[in-house]
C-alpha atoms as a PDB file:
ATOM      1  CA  UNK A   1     177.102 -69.703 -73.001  1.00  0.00           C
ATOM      2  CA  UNK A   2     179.488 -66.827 -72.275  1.00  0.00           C
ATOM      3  CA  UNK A   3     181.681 -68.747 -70.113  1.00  0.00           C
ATOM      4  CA  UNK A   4     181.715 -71.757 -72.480  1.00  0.00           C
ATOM      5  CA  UNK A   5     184.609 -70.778 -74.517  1.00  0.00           C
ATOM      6  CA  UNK A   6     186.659 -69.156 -71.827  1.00  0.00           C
ATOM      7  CA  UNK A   7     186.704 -73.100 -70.549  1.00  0.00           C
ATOM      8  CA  UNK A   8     187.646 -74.222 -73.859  1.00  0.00           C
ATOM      9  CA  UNK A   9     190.321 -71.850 -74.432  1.00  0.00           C
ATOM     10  CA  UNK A  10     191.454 -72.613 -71.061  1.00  0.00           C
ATOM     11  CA  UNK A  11     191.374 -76.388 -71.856  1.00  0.00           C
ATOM     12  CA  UNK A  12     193.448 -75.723 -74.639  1.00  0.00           C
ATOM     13  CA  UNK A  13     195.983 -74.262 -74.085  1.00  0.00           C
ATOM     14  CA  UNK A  14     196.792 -76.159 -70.761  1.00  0.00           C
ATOM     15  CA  UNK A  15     196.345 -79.374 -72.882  1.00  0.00           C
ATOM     16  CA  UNK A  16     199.019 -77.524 -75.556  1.00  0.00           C
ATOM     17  CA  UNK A  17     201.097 -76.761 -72.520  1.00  0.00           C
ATOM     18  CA  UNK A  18     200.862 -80.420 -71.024  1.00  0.00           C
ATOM     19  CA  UNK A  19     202.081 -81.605 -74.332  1.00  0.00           C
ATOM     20  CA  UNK A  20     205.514 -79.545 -74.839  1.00  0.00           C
ATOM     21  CA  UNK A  21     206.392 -79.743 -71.120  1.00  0.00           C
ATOM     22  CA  UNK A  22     209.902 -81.674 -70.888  1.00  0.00           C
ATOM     23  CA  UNK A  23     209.361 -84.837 -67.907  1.00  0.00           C
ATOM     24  CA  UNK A  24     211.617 -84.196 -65.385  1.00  0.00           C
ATOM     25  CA  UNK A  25     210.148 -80.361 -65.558  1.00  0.00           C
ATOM     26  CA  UNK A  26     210.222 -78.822 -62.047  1.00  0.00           C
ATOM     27  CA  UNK A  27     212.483 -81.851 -60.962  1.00  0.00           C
ATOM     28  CA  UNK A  28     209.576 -84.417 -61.121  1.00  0.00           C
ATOM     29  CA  UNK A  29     210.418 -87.454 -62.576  1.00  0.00           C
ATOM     30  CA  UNK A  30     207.963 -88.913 -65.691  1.00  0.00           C
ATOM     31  CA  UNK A  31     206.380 -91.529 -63.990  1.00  0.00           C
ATOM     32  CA  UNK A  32     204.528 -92.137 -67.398  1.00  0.00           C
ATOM     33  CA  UNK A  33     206.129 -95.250 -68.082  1.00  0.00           C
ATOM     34  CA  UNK A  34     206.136 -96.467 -64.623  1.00  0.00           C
ATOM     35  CA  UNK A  35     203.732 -99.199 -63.228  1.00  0.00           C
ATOM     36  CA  UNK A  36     202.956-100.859 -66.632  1.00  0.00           C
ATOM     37  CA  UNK A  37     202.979-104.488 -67.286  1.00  0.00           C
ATOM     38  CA  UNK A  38     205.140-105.330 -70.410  1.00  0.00           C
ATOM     39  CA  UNK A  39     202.854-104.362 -73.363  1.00  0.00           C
ATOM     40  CA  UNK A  40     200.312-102.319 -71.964  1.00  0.00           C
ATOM     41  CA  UNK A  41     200.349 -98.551 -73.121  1.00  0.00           C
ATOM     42  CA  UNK A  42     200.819 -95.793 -70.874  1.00  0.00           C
ATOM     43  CA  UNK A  43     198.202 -93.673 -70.256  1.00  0.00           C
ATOM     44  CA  UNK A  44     198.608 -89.826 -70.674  1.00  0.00           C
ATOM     45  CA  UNK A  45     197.187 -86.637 -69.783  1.00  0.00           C
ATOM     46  CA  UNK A  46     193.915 -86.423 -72.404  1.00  0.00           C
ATOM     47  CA  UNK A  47     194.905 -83.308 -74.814  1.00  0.00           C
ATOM     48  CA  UNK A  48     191.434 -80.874 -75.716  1.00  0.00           C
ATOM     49  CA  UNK A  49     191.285 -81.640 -79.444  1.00  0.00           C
ATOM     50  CA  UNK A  50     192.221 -79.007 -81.502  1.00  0.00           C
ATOM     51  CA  UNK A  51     188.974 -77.497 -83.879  1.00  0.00           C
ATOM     52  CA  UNK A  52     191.238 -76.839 -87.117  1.00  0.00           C
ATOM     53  CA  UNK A  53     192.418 -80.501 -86.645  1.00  0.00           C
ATOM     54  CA  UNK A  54     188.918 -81.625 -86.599  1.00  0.00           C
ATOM     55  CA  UNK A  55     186.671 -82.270 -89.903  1.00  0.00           C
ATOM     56  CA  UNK A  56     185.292 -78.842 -91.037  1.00  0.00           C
ATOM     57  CA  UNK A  57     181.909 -79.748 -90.565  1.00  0.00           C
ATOM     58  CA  UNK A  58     181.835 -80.794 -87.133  1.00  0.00           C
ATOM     59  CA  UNK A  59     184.148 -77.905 -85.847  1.00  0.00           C
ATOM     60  CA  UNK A  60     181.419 -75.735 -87.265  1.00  0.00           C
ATOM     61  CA  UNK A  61     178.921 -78.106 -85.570  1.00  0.00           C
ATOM     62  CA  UNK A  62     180.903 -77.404 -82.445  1.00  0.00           C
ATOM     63  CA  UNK A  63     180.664 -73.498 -82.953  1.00  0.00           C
ATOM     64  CA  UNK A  64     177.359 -72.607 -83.676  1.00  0.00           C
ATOM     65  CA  UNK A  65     176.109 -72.845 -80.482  1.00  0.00           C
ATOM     66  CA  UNK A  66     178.105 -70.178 -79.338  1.00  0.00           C
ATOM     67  CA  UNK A  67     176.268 -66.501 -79.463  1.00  0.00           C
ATOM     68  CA  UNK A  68     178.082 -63.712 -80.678  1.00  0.00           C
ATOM     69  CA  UNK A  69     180.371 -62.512 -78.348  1.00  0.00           C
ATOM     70  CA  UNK A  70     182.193 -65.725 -77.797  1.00  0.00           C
ATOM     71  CA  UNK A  71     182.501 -66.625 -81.809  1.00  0.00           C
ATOM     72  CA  UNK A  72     184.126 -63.620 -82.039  1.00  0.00           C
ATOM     73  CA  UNK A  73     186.415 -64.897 -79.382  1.00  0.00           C
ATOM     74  CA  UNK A  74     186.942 -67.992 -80.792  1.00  0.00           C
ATOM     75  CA  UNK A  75     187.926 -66.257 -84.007  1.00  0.00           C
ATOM     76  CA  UNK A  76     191.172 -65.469 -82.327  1.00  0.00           C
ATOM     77  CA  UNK A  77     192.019 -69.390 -81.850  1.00  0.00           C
ATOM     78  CA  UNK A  78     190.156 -70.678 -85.198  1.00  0.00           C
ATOM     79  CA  UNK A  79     189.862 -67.669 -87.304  1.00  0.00           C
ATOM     80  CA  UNK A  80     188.650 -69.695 -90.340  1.00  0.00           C
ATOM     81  CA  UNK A  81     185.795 -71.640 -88.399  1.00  0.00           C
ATOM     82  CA  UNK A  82     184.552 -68.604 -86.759  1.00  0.00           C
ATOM     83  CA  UNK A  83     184.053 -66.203 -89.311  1.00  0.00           C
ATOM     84  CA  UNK A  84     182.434 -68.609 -91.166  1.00  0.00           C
ATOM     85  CA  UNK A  85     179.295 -66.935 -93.083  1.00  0.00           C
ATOM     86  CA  UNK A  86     176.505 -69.862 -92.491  1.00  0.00           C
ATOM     87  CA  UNK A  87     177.425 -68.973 -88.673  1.00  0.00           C
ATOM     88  CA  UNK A  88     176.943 -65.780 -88.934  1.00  0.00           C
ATOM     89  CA  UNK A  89     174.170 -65.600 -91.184  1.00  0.00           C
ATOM     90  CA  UNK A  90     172.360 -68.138 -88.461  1.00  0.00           C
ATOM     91  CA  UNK A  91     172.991 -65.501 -85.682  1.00  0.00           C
ATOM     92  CA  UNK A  92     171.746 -62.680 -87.999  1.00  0.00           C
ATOM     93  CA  UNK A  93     168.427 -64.706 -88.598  1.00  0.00           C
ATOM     94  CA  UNK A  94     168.176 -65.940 -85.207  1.00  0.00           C
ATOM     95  CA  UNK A  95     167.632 -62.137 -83.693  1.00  0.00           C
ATOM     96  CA  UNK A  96     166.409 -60.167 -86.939  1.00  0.00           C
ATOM     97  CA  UNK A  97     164.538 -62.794 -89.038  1.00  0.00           C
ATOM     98  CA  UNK A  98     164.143 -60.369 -91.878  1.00  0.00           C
ATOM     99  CA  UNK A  99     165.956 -57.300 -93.529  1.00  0.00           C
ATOM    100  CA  UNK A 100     165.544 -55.756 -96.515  1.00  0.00           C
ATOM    101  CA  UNK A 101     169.841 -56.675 -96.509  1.00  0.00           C
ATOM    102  CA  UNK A 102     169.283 -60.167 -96.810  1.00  0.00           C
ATOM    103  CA  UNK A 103     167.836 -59.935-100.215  1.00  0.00           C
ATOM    104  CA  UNK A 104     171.242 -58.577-101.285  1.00  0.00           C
ATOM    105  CA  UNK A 105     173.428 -60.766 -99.675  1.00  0.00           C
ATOM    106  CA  UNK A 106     171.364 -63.888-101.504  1.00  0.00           C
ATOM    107  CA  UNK A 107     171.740 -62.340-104.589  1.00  0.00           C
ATOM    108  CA  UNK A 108     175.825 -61.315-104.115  1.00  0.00           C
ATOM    109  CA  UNK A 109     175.289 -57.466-104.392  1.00  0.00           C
ATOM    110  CA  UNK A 110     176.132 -56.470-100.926  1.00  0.00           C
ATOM    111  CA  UNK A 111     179.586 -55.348-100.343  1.00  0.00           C
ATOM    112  CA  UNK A 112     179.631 -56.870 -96.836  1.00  0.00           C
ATOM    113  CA  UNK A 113     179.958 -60.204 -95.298  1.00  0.00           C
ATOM    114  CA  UNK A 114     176.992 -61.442 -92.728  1.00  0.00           C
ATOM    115  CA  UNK A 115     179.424 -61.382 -89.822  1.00  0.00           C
ATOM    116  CA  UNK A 116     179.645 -57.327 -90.749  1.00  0.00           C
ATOM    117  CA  UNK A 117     176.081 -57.404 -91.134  1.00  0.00           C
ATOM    118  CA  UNK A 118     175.474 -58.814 -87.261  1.00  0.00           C
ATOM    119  CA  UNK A 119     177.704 -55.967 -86.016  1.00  0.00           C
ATOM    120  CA  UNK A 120     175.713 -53.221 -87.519  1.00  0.00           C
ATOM    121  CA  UNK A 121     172.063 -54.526 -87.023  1.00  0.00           C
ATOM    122  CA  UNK A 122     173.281 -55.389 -83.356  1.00  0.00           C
ATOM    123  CA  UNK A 123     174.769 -51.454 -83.161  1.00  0.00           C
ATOM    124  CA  UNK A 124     171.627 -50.047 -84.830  1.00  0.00           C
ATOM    125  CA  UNK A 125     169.417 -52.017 -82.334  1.00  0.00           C
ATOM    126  CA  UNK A 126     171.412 -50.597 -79.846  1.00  0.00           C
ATOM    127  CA  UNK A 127     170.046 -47.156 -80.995  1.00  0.00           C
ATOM    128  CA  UNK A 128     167.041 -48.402 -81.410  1.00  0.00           C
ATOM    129  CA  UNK A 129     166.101 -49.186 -77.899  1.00  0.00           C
ATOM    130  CA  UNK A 130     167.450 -45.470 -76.926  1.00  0.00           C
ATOM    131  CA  UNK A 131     166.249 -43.308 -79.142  1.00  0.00           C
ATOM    132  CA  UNK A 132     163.839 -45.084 -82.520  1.00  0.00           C
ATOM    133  CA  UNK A 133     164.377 -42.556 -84.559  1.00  0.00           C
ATOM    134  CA  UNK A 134     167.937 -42.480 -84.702  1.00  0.00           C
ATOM    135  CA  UNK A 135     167.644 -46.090 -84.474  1.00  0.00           C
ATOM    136  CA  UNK A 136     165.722 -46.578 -87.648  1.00  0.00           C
ATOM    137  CA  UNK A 137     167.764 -44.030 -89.314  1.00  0.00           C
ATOM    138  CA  UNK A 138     171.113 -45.981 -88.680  1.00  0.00           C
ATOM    139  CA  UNK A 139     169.622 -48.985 -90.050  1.00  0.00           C
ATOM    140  CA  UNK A 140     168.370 -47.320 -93.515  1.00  0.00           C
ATOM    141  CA  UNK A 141     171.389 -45.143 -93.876  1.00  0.00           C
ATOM    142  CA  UNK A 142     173.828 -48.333 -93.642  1.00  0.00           C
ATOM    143  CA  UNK A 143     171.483 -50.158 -96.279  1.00  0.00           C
ATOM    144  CA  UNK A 144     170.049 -52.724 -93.218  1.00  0.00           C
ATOM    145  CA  UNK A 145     166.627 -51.427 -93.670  1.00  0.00           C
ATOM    146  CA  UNK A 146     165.079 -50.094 -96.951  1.00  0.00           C
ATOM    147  CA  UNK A 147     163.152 -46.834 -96.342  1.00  0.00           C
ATOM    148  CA  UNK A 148     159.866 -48.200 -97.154  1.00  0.00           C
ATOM    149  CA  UNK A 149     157.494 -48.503 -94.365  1.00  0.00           C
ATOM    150  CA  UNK A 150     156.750 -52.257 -95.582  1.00  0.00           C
ATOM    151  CA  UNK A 151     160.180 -53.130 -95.663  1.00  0.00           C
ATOM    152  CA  UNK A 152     160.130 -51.172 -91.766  1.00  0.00           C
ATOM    153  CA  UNK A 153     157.104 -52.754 -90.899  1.00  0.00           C
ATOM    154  CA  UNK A 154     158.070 -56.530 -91.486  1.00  0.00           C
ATOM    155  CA  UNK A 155     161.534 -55.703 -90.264  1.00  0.00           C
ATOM    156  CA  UNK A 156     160.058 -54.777 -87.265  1.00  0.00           C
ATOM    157  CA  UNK A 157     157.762 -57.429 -86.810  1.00  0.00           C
ATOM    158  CA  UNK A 158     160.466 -59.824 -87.391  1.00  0.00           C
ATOM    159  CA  UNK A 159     162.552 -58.563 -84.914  1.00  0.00           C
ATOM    160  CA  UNK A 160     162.882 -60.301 -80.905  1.00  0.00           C
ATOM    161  CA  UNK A 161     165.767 -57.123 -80.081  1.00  0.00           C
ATOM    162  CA  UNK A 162     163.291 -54.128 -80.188  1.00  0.00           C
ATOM    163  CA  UNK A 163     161.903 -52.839 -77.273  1.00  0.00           C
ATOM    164  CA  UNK A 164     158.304 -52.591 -76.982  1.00  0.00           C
ATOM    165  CA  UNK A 165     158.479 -49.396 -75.133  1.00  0.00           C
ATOM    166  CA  UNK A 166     160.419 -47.590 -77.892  1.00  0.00           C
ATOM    167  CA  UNK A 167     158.150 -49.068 -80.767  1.00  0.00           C
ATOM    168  CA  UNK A 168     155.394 -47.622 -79.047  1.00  0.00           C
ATOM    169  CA  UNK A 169     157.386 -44.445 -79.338  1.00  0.00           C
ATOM    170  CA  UNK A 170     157.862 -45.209 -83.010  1.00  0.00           C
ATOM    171  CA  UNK A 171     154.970 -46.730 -84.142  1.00  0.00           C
ATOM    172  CA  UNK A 172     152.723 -43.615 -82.712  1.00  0.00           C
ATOM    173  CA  UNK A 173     154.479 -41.398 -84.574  1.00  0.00           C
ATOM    174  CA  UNK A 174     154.318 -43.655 -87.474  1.00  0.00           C
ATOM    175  CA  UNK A 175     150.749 -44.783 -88.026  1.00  0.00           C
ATOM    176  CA  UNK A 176     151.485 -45.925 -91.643  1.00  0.00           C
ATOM    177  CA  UNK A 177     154.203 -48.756 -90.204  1.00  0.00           C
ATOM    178  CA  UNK A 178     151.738 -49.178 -87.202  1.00  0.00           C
ATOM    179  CA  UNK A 179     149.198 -50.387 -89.620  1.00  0.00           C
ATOM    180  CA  UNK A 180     151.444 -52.744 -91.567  1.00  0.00           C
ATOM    181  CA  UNK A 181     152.633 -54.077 -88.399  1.00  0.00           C
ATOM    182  CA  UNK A 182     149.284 -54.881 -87.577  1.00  0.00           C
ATOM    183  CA  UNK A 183     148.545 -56.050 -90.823  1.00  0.00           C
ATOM    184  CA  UNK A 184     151.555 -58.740 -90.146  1.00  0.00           C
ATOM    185  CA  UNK A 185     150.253 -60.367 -87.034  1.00  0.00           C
ATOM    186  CA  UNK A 186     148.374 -63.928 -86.683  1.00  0.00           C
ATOM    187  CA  UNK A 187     146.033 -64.744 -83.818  1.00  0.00           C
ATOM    188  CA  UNK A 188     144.556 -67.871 -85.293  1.00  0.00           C
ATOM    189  CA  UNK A 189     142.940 -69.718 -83.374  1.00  0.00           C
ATOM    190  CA  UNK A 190     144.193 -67.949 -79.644  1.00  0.00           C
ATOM    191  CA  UNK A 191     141.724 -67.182 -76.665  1.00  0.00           C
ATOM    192  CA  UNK A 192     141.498 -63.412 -76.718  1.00  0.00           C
ATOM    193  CA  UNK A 193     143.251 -62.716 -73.265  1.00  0.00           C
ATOM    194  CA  UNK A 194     146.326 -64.625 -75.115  1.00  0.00           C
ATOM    195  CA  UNK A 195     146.329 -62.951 -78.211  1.00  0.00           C
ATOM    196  CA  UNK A 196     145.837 -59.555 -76.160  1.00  0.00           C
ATOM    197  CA  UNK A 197     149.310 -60.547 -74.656  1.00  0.00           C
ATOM    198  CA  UNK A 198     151.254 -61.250 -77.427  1.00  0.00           C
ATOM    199  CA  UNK A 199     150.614 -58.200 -79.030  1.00  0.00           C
ATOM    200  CA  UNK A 200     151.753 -55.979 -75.693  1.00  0.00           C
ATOM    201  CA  UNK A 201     154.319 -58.292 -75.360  1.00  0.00           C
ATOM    202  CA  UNK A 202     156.024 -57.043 -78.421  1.00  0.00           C
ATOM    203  CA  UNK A 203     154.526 -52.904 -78.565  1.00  0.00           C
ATOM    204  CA  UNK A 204     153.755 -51.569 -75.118  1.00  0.00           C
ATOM    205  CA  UNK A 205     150.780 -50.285 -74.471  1.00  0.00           C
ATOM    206  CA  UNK A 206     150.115 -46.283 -74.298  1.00  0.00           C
ATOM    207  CA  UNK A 207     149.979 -44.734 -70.066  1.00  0.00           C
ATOM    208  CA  UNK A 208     146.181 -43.482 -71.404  1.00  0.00           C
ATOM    209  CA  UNK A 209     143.434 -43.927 -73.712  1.00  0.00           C
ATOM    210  CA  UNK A 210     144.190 -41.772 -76.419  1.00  0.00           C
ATOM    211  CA  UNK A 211     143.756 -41.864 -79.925  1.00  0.00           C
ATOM    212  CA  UNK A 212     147.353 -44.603 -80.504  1.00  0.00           C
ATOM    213  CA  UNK A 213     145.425 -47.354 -78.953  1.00  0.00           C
ATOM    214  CA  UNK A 214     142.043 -47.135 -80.063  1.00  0.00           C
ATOM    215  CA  UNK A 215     143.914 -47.753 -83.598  1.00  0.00           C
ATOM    216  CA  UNK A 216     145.949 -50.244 -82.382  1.00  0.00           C
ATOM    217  CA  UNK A 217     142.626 -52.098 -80.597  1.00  0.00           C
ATOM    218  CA  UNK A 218     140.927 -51.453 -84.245  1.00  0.00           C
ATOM    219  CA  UNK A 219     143.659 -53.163 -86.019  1.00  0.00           C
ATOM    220  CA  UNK A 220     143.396 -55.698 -83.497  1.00  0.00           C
ATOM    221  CA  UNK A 221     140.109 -56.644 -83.408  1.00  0.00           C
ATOM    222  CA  UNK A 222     140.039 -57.117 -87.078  1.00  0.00           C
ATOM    223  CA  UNK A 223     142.834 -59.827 -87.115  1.00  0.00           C
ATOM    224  CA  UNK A 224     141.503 -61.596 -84.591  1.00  0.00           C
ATOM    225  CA  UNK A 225     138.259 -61.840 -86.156  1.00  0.00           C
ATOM    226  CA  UNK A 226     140.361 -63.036 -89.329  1.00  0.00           C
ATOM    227  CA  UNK A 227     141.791 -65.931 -87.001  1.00  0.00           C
ATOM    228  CA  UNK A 228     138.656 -66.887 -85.135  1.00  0.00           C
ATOM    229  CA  UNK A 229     136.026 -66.934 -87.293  1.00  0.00           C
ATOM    230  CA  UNK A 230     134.005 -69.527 -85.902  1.00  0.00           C
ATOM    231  CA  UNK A 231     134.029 -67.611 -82.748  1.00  0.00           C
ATOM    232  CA  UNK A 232     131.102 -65.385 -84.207  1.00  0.00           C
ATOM    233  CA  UNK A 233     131.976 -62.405 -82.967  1.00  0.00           C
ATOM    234  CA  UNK A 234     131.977 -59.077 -84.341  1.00  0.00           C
ATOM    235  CA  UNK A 235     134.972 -56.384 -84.408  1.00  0.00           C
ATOM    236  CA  UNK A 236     133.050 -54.268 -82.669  1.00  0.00           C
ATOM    237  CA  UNK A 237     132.461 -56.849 -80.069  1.00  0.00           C
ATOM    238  CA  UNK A 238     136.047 -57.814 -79.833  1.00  0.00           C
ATOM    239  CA  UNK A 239     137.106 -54.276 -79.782  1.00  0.00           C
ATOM    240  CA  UNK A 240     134.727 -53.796 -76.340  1.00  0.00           C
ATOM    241  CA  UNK A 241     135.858 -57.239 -74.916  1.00  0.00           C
ATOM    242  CA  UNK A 242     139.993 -55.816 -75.309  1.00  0.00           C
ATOM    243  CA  UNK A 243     138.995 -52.361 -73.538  1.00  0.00           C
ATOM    244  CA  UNK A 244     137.369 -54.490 -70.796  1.00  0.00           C
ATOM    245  CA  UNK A 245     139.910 -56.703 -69.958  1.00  0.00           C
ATOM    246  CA  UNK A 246     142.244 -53.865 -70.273  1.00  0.00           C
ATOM    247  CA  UNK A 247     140.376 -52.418 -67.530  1.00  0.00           C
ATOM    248  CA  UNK A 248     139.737 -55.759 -65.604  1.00  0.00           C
ATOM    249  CA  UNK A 249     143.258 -55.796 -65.319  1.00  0.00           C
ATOM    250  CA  UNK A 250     143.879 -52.481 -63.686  1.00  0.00           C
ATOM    251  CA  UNK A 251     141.250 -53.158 -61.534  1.00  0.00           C
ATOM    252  CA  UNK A 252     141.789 -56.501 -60.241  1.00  0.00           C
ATOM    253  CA  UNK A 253     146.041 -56.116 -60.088  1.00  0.00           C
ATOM    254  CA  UNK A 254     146.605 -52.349 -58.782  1.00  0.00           C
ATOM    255  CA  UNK A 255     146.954 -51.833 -55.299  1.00  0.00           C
ATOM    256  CA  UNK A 256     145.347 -48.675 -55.721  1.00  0.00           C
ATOM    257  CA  UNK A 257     141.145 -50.313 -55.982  1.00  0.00           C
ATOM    258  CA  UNK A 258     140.598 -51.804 -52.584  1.00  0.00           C
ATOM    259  CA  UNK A 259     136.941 -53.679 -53.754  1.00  0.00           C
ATOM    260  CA  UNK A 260     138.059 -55.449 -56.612  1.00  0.00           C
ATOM    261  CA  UNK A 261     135.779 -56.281 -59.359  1.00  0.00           C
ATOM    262  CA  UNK A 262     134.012 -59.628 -58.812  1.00  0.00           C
ATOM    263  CA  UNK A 263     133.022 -62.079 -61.499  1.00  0.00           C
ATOM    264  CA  UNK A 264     129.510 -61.336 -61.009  1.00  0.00           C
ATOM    265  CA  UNK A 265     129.918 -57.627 -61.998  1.00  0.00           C
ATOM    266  CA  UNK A 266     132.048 -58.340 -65.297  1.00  0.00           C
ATOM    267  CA  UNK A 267     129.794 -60.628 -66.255  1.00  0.00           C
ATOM    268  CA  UNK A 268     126.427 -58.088 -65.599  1.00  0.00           C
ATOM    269  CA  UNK A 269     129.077 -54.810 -67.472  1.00  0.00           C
ATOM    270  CA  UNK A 270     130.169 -57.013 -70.600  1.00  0.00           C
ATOM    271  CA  UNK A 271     126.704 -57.929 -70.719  1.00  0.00           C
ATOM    272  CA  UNK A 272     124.729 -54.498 -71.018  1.00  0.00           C
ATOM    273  CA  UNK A 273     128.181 -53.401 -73.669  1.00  0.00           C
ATOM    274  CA  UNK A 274     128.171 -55.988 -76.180  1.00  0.00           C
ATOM    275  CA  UNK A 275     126.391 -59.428 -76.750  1.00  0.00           C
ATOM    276  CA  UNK A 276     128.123 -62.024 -75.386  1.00  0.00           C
ATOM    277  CA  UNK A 277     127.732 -65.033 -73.560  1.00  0.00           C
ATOM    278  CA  UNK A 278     128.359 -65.559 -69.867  1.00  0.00           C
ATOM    279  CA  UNK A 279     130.257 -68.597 -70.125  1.00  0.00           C
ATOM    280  CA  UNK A 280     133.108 -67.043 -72.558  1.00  0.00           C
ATOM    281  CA  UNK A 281     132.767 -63.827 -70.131  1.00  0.00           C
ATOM    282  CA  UNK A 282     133.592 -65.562 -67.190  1.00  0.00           C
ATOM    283  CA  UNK A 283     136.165 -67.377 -68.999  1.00  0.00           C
ATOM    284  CA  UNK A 284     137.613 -63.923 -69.419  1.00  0.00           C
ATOM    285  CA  UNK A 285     137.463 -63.379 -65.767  1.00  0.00           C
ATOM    286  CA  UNK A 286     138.978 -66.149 -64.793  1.00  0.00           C
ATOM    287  CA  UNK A 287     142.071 -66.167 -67.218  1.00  0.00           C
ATOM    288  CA  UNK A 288     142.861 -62.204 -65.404  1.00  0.00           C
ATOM    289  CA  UNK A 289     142.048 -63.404 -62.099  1.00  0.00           C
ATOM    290  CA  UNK A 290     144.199 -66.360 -62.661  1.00  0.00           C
ATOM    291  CA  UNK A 291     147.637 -65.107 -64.865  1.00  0.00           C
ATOM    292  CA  UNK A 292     147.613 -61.619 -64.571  1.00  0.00           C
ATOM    293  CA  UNK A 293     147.692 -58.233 -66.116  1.00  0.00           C
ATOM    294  CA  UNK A 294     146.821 -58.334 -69.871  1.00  0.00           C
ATOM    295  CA  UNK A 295     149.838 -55.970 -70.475  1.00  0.00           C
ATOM    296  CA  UNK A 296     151.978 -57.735 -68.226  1.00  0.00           C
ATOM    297  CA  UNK A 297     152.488 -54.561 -66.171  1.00  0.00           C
ATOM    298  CA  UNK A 298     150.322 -52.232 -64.666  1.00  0.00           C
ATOM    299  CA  UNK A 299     149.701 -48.758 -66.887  1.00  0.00           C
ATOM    300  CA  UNK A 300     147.625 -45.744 -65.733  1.00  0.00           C
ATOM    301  CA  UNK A 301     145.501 -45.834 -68.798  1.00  0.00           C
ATOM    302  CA  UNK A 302     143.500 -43.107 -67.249  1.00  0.00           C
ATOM    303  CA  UNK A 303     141.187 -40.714 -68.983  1.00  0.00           C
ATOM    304  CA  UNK A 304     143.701 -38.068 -69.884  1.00  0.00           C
END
């Protein structure tokens, strides 16, 4: 998308320039009219239609499917389209699906338009993902984010800008969000190796096996016991089964273990640590073996 509108700009104005240039310009004659039959009319060059010419609802249509950066480059050609608010309140949603700022801007009591809105959440994610703590600061201190570790906590969760390594950072030194973030996440009805991924996916795991992830594992195994129910397993179970794929995948993608862990062997381990059938542990076995690291890197998590 970011070289979309440069094109169109382009387009434009050469199709603007086209149109005001005099026919014998550079001393080439207009050869418009020539080679028509009596009656027929003359083609021309085709002139990029103007957006502000165009129905208001379709040159909106037109310009939401730009991201950011080029809407607010088009707002230097079609200053009324682009800094239209249902734009910008689409590109707000799109990134950071919920902020305690919203509330105010439904209800008219924010003095600031969703276009200023996207500017600041983008700068405070920008802080974010260098330092959380000045991050999350920014964002309560401009009225983004209401100091309320709910309010953080589904903010958070909401959020596909944050990285995972620095709400790791965050969320260890704040266990009360940590919970609530937990609290917020749905594993209904995923196999566990899948559900283990989509929560690294968004907070990265810890380098060791410290105190921060047997929480987060805790928290864990209770809403996925809340989404599978008919699975029949325990937390306690679940909580064993997520420390030994954990471990399954260290063992079976580091370079470092040179006799890799065979089916055979997590099958006999799972089986003296918790009570679980063969068939769903080799189904575990295979789904590492086959995709990968549970994490989707390759941590230390060594006993520290």
């Amino acid at each position: 998308m970011g070289g979309q509108l440069s094109v169109l700009m382009r387009m434009h104005a050469e199709s603007v320039q086209n149109h005001s240039r005099a026919p014998e310009e550079d001393g080439q004659p207009d050869r418009s009219t020539e080679d028509h039959q009596p009656g027929e009319v003359a083609a021309g060059p085709a002139k990029f239609p103007d957006l502000s010419e165009l129905p208001a609802e379709l040159g909106l249509e037109v310009l939401k499917h730009l991201d950011a950066t080029d809407l607010c480059l088009a707002a230097c050609v079609w200053q009324n389209l682009a800094e239209d608010e249902i734009l910008w309140q689409g590109l707000c949603k799109d990134q950071w699906r919920y902020a305690s700022v919203y509330r105010r801007l439904r209800a008219g009591g924010a003095d600031r338009s969703y276009r200023h809105t996207y500017l600041q959440l983008d700068e405070g994610t920008l802080t974010f993902n260098a330092d959380p703590f000045s991050g999350m600061q920014y964002f309560i201190s401009r009225g983004l984010v209401d100091d309320d570790p709910a309010e953080i906590a589904m903010f958070l969760h909401s959020s596909s800008q944050m990285n995972p390594q620095q709400m790791r950072r965050y969320l260890d030194q704040r266990r009360d969000v940590m919970t609530l973030v937990m609290d917020l996440q749905n594993y209904r009805d995923q196999f566990l190796p899948a559900a283990l991924r989509k929560l690294f996916s968004k907070v990265q795991p810890p380098e060791d096996r410290g105190n921060y992830l047997q929480t987060m594992l805790d928290k864990f195994s209770v809403k996925f016991c809340q989404g599978n129910p008919q699975l029949g397993l325990s937390t306690d179970t679940v909580y064993i089964l997520c420390f030994s794929l954990i471990m399954l995948s260290v063992d079976l993608t580091s370079p470092h273990v040179k006799n890799k862990m065979s089916k055979r062997e997590f099958i006999r381990n799972v089986r003296h640590a918790a009570a679980v059938d063969d068939v769903l542990s080799g189904h575990l076995y295979d789904d590492i073996y086959l995709r990968g690291h549970i994490a989707g890197r390759r941590p230390a998590l060594g006993c520290r």
